[in-house]
N, C-alpha and C. Protein backbone atom coordinates (compact mmCIF):
# COMPACT_ATOMS: atom_id res chain seq x y z
N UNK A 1 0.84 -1.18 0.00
CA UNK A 1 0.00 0.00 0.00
C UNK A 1 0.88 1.25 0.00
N UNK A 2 1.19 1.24 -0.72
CA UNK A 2 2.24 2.37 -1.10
C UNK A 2 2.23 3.33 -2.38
N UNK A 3 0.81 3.30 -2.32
CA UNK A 3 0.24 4.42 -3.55
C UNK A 3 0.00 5.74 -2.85
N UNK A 4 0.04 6.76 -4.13
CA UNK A 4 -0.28 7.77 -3.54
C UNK A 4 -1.91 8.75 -2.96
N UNK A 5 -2.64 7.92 -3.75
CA UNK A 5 -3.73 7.95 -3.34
C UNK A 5 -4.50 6.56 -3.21
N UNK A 6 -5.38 6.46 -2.36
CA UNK A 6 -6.01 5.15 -1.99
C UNK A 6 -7.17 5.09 -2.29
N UNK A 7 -8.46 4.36 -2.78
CA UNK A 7 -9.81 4.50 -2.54
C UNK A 7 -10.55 3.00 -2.21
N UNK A 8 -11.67 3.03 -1.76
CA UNK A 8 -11.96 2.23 -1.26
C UNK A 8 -13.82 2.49 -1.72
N UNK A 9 -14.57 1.06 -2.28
CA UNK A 9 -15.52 0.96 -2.71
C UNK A 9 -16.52 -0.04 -2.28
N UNK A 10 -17.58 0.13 -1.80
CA UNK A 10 -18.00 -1.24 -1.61
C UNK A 10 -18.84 -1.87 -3.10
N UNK A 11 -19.24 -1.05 -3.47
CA UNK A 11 -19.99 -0.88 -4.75
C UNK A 11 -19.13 -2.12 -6.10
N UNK A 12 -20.61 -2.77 -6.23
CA UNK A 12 -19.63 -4.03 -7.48
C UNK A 12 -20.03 -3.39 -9.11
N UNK A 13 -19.40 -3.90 -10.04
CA UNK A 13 -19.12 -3.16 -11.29
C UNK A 13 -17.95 -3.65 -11.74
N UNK A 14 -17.43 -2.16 -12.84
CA UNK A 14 -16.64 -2.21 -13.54
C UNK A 14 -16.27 -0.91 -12.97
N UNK A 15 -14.57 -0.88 -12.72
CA UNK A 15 -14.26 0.63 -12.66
C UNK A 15 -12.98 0.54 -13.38
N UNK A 16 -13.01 2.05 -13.56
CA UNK A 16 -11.43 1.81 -14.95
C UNK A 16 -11.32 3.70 -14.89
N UNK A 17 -9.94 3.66 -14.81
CA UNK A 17 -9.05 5.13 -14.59
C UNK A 17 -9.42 5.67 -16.08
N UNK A 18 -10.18 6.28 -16.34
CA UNK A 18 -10.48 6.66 -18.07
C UNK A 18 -11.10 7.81 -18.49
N UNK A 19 -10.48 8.59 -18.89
CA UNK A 19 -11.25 10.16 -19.34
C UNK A 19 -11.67 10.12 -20.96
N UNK A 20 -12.79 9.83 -21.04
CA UNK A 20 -13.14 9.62 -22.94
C UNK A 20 -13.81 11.62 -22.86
N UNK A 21 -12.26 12.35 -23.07
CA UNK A 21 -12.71 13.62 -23.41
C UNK A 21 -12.02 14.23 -24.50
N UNK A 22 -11.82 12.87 -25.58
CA UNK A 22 -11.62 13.11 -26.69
C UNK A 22 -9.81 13.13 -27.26
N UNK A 23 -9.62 13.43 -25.94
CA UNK A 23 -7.85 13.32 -26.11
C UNK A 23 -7.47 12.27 -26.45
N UNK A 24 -5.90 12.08 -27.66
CA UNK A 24 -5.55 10.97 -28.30
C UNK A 24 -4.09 11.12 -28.07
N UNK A 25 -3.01 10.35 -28.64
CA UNK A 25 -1.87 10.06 -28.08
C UNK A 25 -1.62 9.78 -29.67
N UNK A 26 -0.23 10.75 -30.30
CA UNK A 26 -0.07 10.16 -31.22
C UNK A 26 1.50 10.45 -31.65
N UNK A 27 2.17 9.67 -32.55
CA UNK A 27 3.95 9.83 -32.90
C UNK A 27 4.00 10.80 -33.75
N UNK A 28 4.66 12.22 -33.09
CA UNK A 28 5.58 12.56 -33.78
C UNK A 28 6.38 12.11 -34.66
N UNK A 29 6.64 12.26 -35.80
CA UNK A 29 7.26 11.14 -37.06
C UNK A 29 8.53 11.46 -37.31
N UNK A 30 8.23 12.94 -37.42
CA UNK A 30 9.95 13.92 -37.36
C UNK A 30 10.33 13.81 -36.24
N UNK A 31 10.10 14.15 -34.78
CA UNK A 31 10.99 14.46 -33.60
C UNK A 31 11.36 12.98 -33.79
N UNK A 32 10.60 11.79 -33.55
CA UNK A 32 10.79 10.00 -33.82
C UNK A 32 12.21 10.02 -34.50
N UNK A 33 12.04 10.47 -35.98
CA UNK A 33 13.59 10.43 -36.75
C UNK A 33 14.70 11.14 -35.86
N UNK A 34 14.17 12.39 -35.82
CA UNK A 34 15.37 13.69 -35.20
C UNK A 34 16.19 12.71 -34.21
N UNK A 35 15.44 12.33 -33.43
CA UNK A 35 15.59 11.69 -31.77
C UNK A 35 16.54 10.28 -32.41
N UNK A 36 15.82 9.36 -32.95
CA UNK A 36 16.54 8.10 -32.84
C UNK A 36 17.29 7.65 -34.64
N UNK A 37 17.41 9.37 -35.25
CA UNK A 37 18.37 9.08 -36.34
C UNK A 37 17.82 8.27 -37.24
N UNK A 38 16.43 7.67 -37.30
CA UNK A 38 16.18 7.20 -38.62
C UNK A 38 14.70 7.05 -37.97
N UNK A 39 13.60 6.77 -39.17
CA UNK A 39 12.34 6.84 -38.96
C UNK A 39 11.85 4.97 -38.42
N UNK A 40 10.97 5.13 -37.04
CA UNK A 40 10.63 3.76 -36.34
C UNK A 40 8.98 4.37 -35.79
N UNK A 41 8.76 3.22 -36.15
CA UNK A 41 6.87 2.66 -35.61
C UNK A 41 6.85 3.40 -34.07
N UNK A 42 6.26 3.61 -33.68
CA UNK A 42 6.06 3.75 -32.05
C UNK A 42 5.83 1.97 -31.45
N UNK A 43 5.33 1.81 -32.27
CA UNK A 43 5.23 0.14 -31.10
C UNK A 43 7.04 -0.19 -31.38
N UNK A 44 7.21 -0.11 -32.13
CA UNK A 44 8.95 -0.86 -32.35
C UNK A 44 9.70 0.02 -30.77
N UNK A 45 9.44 1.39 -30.77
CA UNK A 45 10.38 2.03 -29.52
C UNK A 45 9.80 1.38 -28.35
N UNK A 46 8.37 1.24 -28.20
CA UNK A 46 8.28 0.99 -26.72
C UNK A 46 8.39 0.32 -26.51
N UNK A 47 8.57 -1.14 -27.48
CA UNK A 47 8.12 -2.52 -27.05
C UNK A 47 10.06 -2.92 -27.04
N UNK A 48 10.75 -1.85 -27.19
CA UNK A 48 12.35 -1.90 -26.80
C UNK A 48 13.30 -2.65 -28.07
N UNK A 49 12.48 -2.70 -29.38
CA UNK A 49 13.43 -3.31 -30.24
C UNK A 49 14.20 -2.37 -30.78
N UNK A 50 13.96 -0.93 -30.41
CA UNK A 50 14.71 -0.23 -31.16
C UNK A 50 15.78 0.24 -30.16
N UNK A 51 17.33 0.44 -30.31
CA UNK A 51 18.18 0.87 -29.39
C UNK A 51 18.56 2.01 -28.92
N UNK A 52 18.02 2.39 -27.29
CA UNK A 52 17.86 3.54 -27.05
C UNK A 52 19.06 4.56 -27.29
N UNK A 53 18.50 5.87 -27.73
CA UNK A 53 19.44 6.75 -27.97
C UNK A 53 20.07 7.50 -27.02
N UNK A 54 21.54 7.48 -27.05
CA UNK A 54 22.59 8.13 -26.17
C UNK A 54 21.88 9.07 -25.10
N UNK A 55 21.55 9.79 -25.61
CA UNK A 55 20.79 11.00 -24.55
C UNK A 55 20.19 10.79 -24.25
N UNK A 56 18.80 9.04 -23.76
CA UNK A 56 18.02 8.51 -23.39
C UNK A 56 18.53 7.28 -21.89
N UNK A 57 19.71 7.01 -22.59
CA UNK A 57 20.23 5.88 -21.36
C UNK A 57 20.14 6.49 -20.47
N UNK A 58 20.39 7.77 -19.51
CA UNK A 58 20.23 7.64 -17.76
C UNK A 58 18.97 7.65 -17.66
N UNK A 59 17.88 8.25 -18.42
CA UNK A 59 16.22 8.25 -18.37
C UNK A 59 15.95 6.57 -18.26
N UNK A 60 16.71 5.93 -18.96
CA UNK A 60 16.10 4.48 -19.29
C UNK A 60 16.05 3.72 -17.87
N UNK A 61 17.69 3.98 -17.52
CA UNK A 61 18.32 3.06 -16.36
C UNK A 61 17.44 3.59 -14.90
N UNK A 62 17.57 4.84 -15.04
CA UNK A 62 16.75 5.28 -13.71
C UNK A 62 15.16 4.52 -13.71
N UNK A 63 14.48 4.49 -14.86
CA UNK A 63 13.17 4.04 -14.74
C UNK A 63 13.07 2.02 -14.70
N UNK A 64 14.34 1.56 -15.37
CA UNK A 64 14.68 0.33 -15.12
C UNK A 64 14.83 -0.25 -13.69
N UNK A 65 15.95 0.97 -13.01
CA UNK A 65 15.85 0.44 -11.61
C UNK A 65 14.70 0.82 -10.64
N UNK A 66 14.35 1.80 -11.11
CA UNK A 66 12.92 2.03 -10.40
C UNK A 66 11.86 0.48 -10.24
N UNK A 67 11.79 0.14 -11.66
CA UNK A 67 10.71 -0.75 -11.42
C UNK A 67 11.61 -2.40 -11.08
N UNK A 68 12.21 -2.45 -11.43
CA UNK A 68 13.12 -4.09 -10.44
C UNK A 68 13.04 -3.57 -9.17
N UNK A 69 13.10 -2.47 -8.43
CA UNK A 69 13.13 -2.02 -7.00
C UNK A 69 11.73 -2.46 -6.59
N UNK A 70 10.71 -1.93 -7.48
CA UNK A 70 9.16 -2.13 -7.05
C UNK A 70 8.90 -3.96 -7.18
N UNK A 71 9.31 -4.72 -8.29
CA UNK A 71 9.09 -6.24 -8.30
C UNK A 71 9.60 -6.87 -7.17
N UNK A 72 10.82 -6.40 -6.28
CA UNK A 72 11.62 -6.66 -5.79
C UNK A 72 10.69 -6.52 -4.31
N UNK A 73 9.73 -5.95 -4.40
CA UNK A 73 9.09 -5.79 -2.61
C UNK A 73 7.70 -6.56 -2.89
N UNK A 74 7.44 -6.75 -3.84
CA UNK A 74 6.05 -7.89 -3.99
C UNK A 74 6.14 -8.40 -3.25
C-alpha cells in the first residue's frame, strides 16, 4: 500500500481510470527520426526493439531500476 492515493468501494461493477474527453496520443514522425536518427513505428520504440538513444540511457536506467526495485518488494 504504497500508492499515492487510496480509494476504497463497496460498490460491485466495472471501474477503470479513463477520461473519454476526446484526447488521443499520437507519434511525432519527425521528432521520432530527429531523436533516434532514422524513422521507427512507435510500437517498435516501446516494445524496446529499437536501441535507445545516447541521450536517453540515464532516463532508461533510472526508470529500469525504479521498477526491479518495485518487483523486488512484492
Amino acid at each position: 500500500m504504497n500508492a499515492e492515493l487510496l480509494t476504497y468501494s463497496r460498490s460491485k461493477g466495472l471501474f477503470a481510470g479513463v477520461d473519454l474527453d476526446g484526447t488521443s496520443v499520437s507519434q511525432n514522425k519527425e521528432d521520432t527520426q530527429v531523436f533516434f536518427g532514422a524513422p521507427h513505428r512507435f510500437e517498435s520504440v516501446l516494445k524496446g526493439n529499437v536501441a535507445v538513444p545516447e541521450g536517453a540511457v540515464p532516463f532508461v536506467r533510472t526508470v529500469a531500476r525504479y521498477f526491479v526495485e518495485s518487483k523486488n518488494r512484492k
